[in-house]
C-alpha atoms as a PDB file:
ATOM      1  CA  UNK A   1      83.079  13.053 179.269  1.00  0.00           C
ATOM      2  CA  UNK A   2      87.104  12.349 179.898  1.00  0.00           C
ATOM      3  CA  UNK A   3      89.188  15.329 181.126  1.00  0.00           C
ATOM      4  CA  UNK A   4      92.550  15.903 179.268  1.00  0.00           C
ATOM      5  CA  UNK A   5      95.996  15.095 181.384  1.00  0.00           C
ATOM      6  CA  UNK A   6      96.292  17.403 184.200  1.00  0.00           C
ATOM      7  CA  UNK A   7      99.442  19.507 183.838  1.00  0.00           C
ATOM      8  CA  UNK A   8     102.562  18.666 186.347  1.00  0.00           C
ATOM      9  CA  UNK A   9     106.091  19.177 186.838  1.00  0.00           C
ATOM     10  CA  UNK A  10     108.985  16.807 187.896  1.00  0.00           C
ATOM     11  CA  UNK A  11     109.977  17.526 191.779  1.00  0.00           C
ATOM     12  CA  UNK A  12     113.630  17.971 191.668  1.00  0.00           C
ATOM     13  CA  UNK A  13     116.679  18.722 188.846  1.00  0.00           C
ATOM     14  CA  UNK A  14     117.384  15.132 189.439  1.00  0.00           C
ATOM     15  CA  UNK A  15     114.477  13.834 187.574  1.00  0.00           C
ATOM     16  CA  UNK A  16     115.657  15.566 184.594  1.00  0.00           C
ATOM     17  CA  UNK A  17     118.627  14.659 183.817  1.00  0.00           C
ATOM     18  CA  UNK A  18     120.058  11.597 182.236  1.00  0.00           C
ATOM     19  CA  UNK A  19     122.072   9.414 184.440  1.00  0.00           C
ATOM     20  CA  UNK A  20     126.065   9.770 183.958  1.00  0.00           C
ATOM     21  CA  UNK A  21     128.046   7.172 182.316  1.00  0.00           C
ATOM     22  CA  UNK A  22     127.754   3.568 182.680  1.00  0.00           C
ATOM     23  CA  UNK A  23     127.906   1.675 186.093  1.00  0.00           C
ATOM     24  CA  UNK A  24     127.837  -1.923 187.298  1.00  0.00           C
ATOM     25  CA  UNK A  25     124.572  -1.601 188.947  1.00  0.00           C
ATOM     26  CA  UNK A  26     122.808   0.144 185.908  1.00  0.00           C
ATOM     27  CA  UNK A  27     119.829  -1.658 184.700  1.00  0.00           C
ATOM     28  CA  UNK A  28     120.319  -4.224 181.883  1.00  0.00           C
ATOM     29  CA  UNK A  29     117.918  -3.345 178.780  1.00  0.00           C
ATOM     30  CA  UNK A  30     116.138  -6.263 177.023  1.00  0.00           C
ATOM     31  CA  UNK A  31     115.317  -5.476 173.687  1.00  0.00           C
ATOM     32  CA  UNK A  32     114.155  -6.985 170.447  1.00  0.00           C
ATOM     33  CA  UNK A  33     115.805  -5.303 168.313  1.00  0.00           C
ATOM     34  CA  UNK A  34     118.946  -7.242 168.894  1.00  0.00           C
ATOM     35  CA  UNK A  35     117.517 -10.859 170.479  1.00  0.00           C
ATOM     36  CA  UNK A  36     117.494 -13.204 168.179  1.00  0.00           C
ATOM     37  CA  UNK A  37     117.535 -16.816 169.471  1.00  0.00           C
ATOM     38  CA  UNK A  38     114.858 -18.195 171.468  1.00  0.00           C
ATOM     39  CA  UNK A  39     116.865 -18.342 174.788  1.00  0.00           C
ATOM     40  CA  UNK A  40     117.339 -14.620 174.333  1.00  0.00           C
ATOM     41  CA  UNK A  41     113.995 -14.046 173.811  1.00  0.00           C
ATOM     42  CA  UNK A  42     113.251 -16.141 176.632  1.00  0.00           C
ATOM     43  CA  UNK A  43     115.309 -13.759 178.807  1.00  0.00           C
ATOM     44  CA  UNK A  44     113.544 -10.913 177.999  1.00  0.00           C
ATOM     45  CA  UNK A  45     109.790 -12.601 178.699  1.00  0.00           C
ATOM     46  CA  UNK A  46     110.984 -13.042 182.280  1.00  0.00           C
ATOM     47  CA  UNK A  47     112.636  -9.983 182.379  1.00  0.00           C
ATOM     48  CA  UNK A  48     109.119  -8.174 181.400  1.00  0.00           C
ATOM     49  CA  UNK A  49     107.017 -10.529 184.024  1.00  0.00           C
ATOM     50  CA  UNK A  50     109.870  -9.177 186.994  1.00  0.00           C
ATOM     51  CA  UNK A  51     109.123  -5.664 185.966  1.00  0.00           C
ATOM     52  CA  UNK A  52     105.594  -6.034 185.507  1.00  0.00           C
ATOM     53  CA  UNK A  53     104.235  -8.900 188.072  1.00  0.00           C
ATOM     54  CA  UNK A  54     107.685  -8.978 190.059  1.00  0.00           C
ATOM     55  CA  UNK A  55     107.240 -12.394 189.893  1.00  0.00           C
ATOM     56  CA  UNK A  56     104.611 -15.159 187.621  1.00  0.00           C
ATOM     57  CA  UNK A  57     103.675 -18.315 188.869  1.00  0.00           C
ATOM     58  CA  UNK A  58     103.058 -20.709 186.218  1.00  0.00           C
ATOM     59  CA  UNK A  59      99.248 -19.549 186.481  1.00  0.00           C
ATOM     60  CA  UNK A  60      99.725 -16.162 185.981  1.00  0.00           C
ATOM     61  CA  UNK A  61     101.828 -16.520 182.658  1.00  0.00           C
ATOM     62  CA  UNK A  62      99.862 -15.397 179.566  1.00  0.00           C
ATOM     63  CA  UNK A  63     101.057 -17.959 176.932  1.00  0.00           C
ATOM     64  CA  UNK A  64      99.068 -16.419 174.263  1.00  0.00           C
ATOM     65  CA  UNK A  65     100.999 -13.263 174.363  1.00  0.00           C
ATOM     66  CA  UNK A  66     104.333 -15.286 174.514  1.00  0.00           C
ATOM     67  CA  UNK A  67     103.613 -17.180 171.384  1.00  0.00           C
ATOM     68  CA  UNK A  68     102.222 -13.988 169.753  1.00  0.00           C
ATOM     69  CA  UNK A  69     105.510 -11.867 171.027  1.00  0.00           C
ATOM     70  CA  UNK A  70     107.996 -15.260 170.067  1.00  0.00           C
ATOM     71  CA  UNK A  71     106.489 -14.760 166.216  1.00  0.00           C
ATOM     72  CA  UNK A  72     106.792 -11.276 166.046  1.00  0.00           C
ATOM     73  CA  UNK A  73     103.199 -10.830 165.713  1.00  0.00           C
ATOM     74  CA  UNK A  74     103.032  -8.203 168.819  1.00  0.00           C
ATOM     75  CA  UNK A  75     105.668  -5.646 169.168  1.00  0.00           C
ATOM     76  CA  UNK A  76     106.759  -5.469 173.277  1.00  0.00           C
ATOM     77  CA  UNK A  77     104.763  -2.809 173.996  1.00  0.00           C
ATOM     78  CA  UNK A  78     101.983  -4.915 172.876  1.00  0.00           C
ATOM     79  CA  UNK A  79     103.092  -7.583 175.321  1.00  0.00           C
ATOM     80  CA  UNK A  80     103.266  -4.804 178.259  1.00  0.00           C
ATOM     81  CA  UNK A  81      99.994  -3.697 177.860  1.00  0.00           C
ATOM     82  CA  UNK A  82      98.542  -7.526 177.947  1.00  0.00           C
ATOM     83  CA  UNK A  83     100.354  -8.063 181.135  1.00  0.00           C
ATOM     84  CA  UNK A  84      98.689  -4.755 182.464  1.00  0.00           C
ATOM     85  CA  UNK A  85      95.311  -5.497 181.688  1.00  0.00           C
ATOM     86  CA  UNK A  86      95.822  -9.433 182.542  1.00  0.00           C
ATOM     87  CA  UNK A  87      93.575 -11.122 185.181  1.00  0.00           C
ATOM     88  CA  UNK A  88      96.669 -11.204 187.186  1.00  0.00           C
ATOM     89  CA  UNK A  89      97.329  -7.799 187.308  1.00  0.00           C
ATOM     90  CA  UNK A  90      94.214  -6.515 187.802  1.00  0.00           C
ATOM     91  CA  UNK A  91      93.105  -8.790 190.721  1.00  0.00           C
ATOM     92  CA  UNK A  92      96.854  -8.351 192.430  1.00  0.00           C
ATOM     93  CA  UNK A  93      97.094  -4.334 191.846  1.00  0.00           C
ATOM     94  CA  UNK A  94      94.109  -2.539 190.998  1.00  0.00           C
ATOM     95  CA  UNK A  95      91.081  -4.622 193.111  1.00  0.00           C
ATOM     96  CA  UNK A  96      93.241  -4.784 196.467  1.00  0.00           C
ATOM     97  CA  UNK A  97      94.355  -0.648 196.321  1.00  0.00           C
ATOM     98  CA  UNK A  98      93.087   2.373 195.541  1.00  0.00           C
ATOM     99  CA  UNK A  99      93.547   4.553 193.054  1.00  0.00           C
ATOM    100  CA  UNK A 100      96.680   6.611 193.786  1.00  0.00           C
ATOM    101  CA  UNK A 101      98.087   3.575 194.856  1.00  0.00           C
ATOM    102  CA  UNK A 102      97.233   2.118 191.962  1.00  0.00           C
ATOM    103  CA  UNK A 103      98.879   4.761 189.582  1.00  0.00           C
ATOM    104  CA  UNK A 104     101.938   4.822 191.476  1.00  0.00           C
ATOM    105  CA  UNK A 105     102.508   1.348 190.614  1.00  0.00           C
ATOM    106  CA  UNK A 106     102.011   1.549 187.036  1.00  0.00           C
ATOM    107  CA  UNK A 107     104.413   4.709 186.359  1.00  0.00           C
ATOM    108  CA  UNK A 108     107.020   2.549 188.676  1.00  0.00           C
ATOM    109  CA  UNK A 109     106.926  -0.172 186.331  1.00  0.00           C
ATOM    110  CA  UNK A 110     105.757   0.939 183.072  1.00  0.00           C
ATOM    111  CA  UNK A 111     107.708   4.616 183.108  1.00  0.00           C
ATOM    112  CA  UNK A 112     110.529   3.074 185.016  1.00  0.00           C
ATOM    113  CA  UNK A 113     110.458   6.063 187.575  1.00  0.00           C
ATOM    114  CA  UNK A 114     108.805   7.349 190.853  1.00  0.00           C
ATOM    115  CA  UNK A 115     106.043   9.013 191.095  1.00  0.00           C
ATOM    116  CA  UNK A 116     107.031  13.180 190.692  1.00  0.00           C
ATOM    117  CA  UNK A 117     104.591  14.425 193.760  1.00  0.00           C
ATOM    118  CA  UNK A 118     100.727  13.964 194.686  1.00  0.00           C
ATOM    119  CA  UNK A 119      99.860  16.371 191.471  1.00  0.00           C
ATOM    120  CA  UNK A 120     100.948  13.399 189.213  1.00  0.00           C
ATOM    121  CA  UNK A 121      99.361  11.018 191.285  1.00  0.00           C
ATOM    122  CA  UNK A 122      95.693  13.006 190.952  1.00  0.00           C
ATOM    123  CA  UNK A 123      96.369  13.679 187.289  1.00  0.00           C
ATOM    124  CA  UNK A 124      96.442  10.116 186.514  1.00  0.00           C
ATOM    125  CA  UNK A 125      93.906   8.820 189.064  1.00  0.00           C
ATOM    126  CA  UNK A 126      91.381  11.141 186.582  1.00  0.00           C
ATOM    127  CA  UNK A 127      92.326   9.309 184.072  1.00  0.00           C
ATOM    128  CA  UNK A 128      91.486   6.320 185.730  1.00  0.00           C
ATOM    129  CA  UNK A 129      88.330   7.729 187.367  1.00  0.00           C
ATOM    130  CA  UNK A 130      87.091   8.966 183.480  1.00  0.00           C
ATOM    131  CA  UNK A 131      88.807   5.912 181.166  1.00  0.00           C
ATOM    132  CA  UNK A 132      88.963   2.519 183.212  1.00  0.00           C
ATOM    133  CA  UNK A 133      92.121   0.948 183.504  1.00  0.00           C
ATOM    134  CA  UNK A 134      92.061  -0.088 179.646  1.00  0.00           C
ATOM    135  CA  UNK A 135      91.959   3.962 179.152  1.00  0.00           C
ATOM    136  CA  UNK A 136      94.826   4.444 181.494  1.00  0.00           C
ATOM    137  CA  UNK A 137      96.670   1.885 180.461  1.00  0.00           C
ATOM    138  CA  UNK A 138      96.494   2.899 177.087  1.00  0.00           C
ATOM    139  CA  UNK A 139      97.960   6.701 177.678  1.00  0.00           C
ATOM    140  CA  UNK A 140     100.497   5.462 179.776  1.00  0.00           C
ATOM    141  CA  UNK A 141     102.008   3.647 176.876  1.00  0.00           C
ATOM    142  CA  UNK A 142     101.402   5.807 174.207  1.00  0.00           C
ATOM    143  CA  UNK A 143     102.820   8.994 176.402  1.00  0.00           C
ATOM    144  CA  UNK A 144     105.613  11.021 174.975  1.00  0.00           C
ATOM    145  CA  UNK A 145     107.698   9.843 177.908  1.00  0.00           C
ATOM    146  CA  UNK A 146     107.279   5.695 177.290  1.00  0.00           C
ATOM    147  CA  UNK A 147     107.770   6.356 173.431  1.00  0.00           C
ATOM    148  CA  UNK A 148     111.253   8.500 174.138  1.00  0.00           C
ATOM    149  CA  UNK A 149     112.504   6.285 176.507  1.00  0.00           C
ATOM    150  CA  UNK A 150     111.312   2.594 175.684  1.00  0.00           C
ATOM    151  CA  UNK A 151     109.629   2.789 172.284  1.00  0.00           C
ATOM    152  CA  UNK A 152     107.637  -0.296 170.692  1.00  0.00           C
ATOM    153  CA  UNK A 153     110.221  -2.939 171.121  1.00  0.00           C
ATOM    154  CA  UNK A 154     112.116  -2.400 174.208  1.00  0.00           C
ATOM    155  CA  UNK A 155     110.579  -3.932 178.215  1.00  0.00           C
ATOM    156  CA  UNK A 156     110.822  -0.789 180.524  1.00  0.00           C
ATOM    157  CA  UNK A 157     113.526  -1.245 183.013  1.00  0.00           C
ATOM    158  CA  UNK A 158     114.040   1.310 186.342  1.00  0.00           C
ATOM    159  CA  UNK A 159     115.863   4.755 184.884  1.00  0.00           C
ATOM    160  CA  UNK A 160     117.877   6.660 187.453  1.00  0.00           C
ATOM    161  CA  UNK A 161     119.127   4.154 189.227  1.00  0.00           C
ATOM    162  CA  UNK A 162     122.452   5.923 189.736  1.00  0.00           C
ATOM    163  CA  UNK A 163     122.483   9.668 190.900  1.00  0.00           C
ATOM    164  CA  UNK A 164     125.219  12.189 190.552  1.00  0.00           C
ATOM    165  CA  UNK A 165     127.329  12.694 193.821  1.00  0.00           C
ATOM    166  CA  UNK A 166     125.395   9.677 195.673  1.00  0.00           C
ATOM    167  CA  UNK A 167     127.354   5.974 195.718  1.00  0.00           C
ATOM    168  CA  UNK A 168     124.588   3.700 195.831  1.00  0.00           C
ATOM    169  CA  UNK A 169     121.637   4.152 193.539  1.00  0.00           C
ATOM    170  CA  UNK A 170     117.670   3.981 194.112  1.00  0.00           C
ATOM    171  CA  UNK A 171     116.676   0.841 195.684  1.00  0.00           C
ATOM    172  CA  UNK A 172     114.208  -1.454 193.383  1.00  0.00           C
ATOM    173  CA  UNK A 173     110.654  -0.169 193.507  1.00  0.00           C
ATOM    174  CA  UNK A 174     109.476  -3.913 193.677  1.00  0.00           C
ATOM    175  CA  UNK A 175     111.629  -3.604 197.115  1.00  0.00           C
ATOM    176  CA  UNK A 176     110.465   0.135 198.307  1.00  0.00           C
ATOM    177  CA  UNK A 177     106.923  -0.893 197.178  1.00  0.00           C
ATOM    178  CA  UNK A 178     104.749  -3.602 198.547  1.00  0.00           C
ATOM    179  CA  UNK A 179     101.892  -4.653 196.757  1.00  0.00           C
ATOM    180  CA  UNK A 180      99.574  -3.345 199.404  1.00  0.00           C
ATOM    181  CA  UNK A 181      99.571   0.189 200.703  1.00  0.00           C
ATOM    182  CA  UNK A 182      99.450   0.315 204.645  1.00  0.00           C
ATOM    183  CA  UNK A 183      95.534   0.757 204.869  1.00  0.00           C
ATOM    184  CA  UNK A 184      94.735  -2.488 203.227  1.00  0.00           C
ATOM    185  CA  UNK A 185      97.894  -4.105 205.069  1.00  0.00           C
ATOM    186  CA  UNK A 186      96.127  -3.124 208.168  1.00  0.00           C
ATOM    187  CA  UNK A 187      92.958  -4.824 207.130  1.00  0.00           C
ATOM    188  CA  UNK A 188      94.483  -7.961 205.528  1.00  0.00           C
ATOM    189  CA  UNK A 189      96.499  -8.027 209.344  1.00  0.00           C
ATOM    190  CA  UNK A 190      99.438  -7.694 208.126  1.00  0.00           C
ATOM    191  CA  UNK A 191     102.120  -7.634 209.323  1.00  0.00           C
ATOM    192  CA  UNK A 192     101.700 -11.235 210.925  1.00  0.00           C
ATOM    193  CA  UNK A 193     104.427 -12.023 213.906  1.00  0.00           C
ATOM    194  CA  UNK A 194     105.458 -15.743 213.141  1.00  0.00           C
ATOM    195  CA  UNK A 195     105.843 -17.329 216.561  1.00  0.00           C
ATOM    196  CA  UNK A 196     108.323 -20.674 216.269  1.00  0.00           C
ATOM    197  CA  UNK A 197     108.531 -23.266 218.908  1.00  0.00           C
ATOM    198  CA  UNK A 198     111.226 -25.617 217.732  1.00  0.00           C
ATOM    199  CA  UNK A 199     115.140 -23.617 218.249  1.00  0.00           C
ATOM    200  CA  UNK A 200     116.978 -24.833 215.034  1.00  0.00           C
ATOM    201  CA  UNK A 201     120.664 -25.142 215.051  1.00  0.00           C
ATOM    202  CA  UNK A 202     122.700 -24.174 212.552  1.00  0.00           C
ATOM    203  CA  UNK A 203     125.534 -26.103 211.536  1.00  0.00           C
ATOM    204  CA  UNK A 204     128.334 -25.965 208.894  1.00  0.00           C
ATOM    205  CA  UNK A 205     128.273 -28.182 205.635  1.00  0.00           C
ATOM    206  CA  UNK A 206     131.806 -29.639 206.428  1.00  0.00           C
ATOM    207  CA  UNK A 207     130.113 -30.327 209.846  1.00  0.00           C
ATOM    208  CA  UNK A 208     127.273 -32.175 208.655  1.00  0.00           C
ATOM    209  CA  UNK A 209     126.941 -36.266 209.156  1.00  0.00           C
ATOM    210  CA  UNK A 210     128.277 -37.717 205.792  1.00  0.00           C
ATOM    211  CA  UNK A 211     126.579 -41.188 204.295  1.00  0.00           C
ATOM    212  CA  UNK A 212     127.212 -43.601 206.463  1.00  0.00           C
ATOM    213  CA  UNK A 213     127.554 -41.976 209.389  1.00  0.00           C
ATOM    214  CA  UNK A 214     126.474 -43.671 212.580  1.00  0.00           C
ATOM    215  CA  UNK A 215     124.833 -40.531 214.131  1.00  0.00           C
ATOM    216  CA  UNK A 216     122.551 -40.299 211.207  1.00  0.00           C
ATOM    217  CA  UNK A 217     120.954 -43.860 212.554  1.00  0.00           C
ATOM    218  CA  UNK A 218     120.697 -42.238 216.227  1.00  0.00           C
ATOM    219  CA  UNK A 219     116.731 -42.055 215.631  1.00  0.00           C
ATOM    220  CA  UNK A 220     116.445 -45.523 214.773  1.00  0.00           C
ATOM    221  CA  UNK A 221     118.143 -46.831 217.122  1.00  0.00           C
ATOM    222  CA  UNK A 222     116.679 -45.050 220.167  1.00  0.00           C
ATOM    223  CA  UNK A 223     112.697 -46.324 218.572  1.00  0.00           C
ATOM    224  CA  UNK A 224     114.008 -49.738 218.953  1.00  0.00           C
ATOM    225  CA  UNK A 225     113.321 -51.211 222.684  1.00  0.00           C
ATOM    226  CA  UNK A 226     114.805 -54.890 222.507  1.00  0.00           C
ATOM    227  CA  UNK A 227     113.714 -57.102 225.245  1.00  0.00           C
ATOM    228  CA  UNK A 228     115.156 -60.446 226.107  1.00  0.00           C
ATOM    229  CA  UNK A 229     112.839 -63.324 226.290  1.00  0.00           C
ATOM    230  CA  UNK A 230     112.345 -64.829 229.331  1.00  0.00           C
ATOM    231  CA  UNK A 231     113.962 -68.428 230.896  1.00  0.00           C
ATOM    232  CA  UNK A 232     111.430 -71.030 231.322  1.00  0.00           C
ATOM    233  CA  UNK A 233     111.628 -72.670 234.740  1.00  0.00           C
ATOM    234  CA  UNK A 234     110.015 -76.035 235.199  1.00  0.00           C
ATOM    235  CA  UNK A 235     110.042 -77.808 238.119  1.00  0.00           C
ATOM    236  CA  UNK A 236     111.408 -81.960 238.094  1.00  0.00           C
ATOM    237  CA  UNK A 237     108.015 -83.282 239.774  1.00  0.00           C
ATOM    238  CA  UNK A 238     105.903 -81.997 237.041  1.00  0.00           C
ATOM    239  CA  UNK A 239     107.932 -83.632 234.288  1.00  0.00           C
ATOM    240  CA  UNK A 240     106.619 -87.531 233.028  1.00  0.00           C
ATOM    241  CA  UNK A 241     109.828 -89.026 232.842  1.00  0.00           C
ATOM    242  CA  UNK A 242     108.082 -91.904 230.992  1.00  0.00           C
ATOM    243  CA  UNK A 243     106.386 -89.360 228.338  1.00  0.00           C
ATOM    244  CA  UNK A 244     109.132 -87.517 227.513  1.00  0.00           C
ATOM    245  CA  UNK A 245     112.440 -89.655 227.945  1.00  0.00           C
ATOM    246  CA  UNK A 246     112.755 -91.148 224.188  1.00  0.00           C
ATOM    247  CA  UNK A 247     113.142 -95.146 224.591  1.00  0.00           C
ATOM    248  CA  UNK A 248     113.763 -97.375 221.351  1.00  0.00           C
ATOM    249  CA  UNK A 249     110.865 -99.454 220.900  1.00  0.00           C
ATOM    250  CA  UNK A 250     110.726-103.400 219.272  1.00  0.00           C
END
């Protein structure tokens, strides 16, 4: 039998309020409401597989979904919750963590925000526990919050990014947040020290041999071992003067 939501509350003021104003650094919304063309719709496909996968490989694209979103048969939210329940996504996010890992990712990039305190995080790891993922996923986008602040046609995007009194905002969760929390890093062995050998030297374009350049043949040159060929020494008593002196004949 599934429990309802369990109740929580935000952490701080700041999670409250809307952000002031508009700054260079705030988040640019992707939304089709207003794309049109198929470049601009192109944008906003990418835009959704950053927030989502942080970045697809042409494996992990789900080109179903694009031609269904492209034709305006599925609305964005549609095209969220396919990338959430993907192959991708589940093998990359929910089989490699556990679950309070798991629903810390999912409000970072489907609510846009961090995770209010551990309360939140149990509250939706129920829901998990009681619902599978498909359940989860499900509540997550139909929550009051997602509707208010995304609705069916707009790909969720980090909110808060800039805080009163503070001049740089939140740092991207896909950069705060590694895939892997530090348990499973520890038993993947990570991280890996990368030991290199070879010193590399740096050097300026403008520095750099230009075509035609004799220093670029340096290599060659130093593979290539000439050696002379040796003088052949014969001494006069072995030669047949009669043999080998031409004489005109009759």
């Amino acid at each position: 039998m599934a429990i309802p939501l369990l109740a929580y509350a935000p952490s701080c003021p700041n999670h409250r309020v809307d952000p002031l104003g508009a700054r260079d650094d705030e988040a640019i919304i992707y939304s089709t409401d207003d794309l049109f063309s198929p470049t601009e719709i192109g944008n906003l496909i990418q835009a959704a597989y950053r927030q989502i996968f942080f970045h697809a490989f042409r494996w992990d694209r789900e080109i179903v979904l694009e031609s269904q979103l492209r034709n305006r048969q599925i609305t964005v939210r549609d095209f969220i919750r396919g990338l959430l329940l993907s192959n991708t996504f589940i093998d990359s996010f929910y089989n490699k963590n556990s679950n309070y890992r798991f629903v810390e990712h999912c409000i970072q990039k489907v609510l846009g925000r961090k995770v209010y305190s551990n309360a939140e995080k149990i509250a939706w790891s129920a829901v998990v526990m009681t619902k599978g993922v498909k359940g989860f996923v499900d509540e997550l986008l139909n929550s009051d919050e997602y509707i208010e602040n995304f609705g069916e046609n707009t790909v969720p995007y980090q909110r808060r990014r800039i805080l009163p009194s503070r001049a740089v905002g939140e740092i991207p969760f896909n950069i705060t947040s590694p895939r892997y929390d530090a348990y499973h890093r520890n038993q993947l062995g990570f991280p890996q020290p990368i030991w290199q050998e070879s010193v590399r030297n740096f050097r300026s374009y403008d520095r750099q041999p230009k075509t035609g350049d004799p220093t670029l043949f340096l290599s060659m040159a130093e593979s290539i071992s000439p050696k002379g060929g040796k003088p052949n020494y014969k001494s006069i008593s072995d030669i047949d003067i009669e043999k080998t002196v031409p004489y005109r004949r009759r």
